[in-house]
N, C-alpha and C. Protein backbone atom coordinates (compact mmCIF):
# COMPACT_ATOMS: atom_id res chain seq x y z
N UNK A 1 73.82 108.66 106.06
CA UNK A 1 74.98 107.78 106.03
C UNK A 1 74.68 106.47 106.76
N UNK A 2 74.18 107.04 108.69
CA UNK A 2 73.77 105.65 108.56
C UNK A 2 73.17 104.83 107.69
N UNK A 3 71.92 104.78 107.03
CA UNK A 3 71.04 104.44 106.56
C UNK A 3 71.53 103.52 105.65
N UNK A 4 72.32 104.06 104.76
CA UNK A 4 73.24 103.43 103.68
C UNK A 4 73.95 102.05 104.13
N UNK A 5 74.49 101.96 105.37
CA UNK A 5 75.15 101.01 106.23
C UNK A 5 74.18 99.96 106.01
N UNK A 6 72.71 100.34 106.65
CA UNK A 6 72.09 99.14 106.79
C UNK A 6 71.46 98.75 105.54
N UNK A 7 71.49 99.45 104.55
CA UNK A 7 71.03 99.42 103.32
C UNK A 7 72.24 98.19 102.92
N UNK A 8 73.52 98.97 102.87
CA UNK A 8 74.59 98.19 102.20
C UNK A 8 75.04 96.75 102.68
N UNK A 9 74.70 96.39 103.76
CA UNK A 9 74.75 95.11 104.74
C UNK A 9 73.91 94.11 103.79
N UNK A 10 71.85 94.68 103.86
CA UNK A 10 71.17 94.32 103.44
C UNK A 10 71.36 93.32 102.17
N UNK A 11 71.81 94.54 101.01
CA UNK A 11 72.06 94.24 99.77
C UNK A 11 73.24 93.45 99.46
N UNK A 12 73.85 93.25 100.62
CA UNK A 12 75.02 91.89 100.58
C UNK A 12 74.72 90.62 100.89
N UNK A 13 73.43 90.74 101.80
CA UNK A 13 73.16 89.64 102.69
C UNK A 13 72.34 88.99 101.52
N UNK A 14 71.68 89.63 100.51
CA UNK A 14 70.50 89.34 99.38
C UNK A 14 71.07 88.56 98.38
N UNK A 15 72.37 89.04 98.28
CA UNK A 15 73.51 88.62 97.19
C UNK A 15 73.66 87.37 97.53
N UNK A 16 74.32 86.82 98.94
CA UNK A 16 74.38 85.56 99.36
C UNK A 16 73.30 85.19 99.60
N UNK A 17 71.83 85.23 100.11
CA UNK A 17 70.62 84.27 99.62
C UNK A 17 70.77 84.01 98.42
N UNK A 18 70.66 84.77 97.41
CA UNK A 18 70.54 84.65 96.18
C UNK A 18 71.27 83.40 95.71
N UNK A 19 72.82 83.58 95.96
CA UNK A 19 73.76 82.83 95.44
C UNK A 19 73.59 81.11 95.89
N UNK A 20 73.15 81.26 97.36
CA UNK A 20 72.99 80.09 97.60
C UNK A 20 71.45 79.28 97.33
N UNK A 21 70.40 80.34 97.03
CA UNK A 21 69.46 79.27 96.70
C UNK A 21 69.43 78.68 94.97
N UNK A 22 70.72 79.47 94.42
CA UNK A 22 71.32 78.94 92.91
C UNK A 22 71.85 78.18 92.94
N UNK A 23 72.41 77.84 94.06
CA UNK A 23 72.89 76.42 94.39
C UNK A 23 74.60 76.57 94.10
N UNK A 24 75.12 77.86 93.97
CA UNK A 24 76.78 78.23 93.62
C UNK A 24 77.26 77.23 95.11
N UNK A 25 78.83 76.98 94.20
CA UNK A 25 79.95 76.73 95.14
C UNK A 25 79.96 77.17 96.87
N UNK A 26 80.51 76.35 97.65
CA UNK A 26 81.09 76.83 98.57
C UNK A 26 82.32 77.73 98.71
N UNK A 27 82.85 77.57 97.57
CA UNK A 27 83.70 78.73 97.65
C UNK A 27 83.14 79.88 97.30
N UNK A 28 82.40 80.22 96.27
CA UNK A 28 81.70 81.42 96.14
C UNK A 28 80.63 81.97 97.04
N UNK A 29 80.02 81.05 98.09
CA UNK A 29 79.78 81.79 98.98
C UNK A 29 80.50 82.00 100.23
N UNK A 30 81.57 81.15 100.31
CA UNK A 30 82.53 81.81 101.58
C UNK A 30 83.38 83.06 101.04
N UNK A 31 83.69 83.07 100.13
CA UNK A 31 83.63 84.81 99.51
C UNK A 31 82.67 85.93 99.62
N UNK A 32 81.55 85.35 99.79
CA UNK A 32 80.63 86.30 99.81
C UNK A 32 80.42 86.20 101.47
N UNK A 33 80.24 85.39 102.04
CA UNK A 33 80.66 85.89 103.88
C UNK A 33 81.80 86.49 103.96
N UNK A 34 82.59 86.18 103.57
CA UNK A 34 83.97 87.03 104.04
C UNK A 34 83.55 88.33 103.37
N UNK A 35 83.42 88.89 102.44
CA UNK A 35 83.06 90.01 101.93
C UNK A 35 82.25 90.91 102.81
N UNK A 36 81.17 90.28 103.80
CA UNK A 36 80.06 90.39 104.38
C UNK A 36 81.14 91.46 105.55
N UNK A 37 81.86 90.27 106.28
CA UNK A 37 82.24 90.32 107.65
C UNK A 37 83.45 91.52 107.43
N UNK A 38 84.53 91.68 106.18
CA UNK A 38 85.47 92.35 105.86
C UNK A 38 85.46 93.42 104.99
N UNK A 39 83.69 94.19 104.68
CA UNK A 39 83.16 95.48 104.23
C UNK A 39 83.89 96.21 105.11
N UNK A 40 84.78 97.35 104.10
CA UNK A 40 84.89 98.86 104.50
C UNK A 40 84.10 99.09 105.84
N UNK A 41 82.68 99.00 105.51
CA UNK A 41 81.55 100.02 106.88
C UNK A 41 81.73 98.90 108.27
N UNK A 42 82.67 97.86 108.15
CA UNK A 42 82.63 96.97 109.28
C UNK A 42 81.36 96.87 110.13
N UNK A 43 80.69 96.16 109.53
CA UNK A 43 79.11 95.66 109.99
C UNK A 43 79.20 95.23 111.36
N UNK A 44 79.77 94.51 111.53
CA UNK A 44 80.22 93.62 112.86
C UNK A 44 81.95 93.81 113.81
N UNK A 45 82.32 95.15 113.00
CA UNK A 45 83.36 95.53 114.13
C UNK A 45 83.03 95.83 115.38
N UNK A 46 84.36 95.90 115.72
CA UNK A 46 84.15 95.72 117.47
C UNK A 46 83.63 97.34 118.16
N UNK A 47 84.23 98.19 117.33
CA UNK A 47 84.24 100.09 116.96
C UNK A 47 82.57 100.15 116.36
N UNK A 48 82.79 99.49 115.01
CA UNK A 48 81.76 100.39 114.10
C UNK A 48 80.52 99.35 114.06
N UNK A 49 80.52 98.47 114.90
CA UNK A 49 79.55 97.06 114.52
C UNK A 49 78.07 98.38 114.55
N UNK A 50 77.18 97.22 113.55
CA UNK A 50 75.69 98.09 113.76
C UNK A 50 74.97 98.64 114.30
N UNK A 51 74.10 99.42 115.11
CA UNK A 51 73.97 99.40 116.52
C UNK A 51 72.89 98.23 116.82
N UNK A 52 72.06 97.71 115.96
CA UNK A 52 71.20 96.75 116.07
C UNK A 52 71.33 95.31 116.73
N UNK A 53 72.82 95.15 116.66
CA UNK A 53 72.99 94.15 116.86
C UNK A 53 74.13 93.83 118.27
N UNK A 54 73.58 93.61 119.07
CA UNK A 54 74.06 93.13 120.39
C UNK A 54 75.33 92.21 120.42
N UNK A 55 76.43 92.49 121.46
CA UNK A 55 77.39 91.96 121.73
C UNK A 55 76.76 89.86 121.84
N UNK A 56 76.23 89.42 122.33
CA UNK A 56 75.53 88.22 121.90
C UNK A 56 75.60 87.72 120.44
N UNK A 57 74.88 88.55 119.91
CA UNK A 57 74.09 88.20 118.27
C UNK A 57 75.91 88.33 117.46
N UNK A 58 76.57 89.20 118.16
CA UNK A 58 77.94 89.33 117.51
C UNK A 58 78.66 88.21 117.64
N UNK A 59 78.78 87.93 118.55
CA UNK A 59 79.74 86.88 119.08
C UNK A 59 79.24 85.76 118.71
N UNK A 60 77.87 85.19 118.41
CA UNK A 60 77.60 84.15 117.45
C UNK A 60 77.31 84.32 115.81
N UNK A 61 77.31 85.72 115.01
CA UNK A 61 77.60 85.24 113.82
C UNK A 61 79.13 85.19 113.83
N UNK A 62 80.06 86.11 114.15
CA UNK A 62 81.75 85.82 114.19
C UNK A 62 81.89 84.26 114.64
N UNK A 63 81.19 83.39 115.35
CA UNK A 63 81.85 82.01 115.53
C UNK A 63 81.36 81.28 114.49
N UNK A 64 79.99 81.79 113.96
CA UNK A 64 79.82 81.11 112.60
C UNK A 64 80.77 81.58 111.38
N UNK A 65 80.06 82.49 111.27
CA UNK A 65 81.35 82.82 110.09
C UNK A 65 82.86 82.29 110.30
N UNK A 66 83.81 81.80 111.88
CA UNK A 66 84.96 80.86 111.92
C UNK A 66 84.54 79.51 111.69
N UNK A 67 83.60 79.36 111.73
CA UNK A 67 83.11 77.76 111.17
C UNK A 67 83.06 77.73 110.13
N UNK A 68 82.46 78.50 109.34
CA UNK A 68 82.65 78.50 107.74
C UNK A 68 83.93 78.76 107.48
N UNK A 69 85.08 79.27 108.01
CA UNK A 69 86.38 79.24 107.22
C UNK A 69 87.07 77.99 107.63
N UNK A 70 86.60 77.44 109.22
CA UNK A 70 87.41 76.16 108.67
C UNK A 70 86.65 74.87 108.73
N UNK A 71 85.97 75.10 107.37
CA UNK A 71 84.83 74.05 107.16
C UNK A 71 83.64 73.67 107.67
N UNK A 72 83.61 73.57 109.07
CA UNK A 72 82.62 73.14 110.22
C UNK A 72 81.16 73.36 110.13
N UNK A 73 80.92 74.55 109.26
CA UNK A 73 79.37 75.36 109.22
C UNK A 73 79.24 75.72 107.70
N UNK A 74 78.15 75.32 106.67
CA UNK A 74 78.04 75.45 105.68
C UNK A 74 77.73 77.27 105.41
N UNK A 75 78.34 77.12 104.26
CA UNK A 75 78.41 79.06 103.78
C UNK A 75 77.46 79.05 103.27
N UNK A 76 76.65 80.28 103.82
CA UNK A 76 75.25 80.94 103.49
C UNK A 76 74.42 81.59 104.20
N UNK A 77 73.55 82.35 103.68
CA UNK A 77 72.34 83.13 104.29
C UNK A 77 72.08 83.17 105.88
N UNK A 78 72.31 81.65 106.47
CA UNK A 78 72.08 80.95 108.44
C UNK A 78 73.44 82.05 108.45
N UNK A 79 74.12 81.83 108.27
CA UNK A 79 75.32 82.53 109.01
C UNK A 79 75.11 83.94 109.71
N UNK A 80 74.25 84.92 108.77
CA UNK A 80 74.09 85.97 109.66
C UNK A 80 72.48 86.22 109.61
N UNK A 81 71.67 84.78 109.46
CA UNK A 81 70.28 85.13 110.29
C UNK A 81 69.85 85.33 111.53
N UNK A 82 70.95 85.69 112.70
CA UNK A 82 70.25 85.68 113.81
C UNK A 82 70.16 87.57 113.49
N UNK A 83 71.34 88.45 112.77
CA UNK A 83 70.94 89.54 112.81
C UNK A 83 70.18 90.58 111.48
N UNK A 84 70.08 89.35 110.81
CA UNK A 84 69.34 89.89 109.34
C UNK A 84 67.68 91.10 109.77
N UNK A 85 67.14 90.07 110.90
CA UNK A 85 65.41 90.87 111.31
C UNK A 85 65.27 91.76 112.10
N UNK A 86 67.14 92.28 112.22
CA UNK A 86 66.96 92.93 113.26
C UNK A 86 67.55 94.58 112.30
N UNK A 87 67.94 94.24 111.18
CA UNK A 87 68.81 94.86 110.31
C UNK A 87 67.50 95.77 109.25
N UNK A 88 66.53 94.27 109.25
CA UNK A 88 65.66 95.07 108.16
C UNK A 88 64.83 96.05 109.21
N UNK A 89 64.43 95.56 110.46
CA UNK A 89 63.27 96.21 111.29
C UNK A 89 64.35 97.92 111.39
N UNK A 90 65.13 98.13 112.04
CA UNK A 90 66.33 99.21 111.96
C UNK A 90 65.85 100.15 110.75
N UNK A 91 66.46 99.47 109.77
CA UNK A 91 66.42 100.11 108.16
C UNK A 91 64.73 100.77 107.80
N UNK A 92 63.43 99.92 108.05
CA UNK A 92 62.54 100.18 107.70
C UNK A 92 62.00 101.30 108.53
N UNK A 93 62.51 101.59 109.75
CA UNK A 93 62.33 102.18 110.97
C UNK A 93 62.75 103.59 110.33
N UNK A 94 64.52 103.76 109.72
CA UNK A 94 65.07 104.57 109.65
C UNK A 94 64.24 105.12 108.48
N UNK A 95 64.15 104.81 107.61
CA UNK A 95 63.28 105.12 106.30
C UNK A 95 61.59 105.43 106.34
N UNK A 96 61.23 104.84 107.80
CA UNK A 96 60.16 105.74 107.84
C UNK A 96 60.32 106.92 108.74
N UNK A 97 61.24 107.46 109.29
CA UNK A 97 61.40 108.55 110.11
C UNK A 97 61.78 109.27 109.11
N UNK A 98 62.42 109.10 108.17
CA UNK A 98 63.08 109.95 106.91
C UNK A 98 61.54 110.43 106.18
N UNK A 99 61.30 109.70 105.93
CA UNK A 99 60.15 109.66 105.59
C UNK A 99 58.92 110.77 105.76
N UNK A 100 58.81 110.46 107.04
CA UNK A 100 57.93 111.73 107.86
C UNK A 100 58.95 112.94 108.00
N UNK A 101 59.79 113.04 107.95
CA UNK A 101 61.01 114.53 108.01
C UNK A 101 60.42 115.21 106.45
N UNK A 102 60.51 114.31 105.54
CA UNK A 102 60.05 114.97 104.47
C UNK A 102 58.70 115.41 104.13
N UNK A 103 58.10 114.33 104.36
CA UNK A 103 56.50 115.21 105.23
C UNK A 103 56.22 116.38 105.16
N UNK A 104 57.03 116.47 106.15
CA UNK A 104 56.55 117.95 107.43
C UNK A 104 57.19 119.11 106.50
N UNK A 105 58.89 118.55 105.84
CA UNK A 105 59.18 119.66 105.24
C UNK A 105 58.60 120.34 103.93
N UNK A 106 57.75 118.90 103.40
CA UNK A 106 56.66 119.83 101.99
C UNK A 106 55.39 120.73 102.49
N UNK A 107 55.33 120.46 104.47
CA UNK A 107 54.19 121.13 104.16
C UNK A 107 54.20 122.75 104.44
């Protein structure tokens, strides 16, 4: 379940690179931050935030992401790069411990 979290973050965060190196609207990618920040698995709640990501790294994508709603900070990908390397290192981590569990259990 965790796993999925950081999986599902991931595959949102890819969506908005994507969108913005297509060069889409600012509105379609401040939809896609808000989408980011207002996922079900609350990535960055105050309860369920990731564990990867430090009260710091929180408190500056939430002031970005308020810059992008009222104009101040352009919508895209920067918004949650301070915790994107910390999201994939986590995920690749978790998937290789999974990894070796299955290992051990074929042998």
């Amino acid at each position: 379940l965790s796993m999925m979290r950081y999986a599902t973050f991931l595959e949102m965060y890819a969506r908005l690179d994507m969108e913005y190196r297509r060069g889409v609207g600012r509105g379609k990618l401040t939809k896609l931050v808000n989408q980011i920040l207002e996922h079900r698995e609350g990535f960055l709640d105050r309860e369920r935030c990731l564990k990867c990501v430090d009260a710091g790294m929180r408190k500056e994508v939430l002031e970005r992401v308020k810059n992008v709603k009222n104009g101040s900070e352009e919508a895209g990908p920067r918004v949650f790069i301070l915790i994107y390397p910390r999201v994939v290192d986590r995920l690749g981590e978790m998937l290789g411990n999974y990894q070796n569990m299955v290992i051990r259990q074929d042998r």
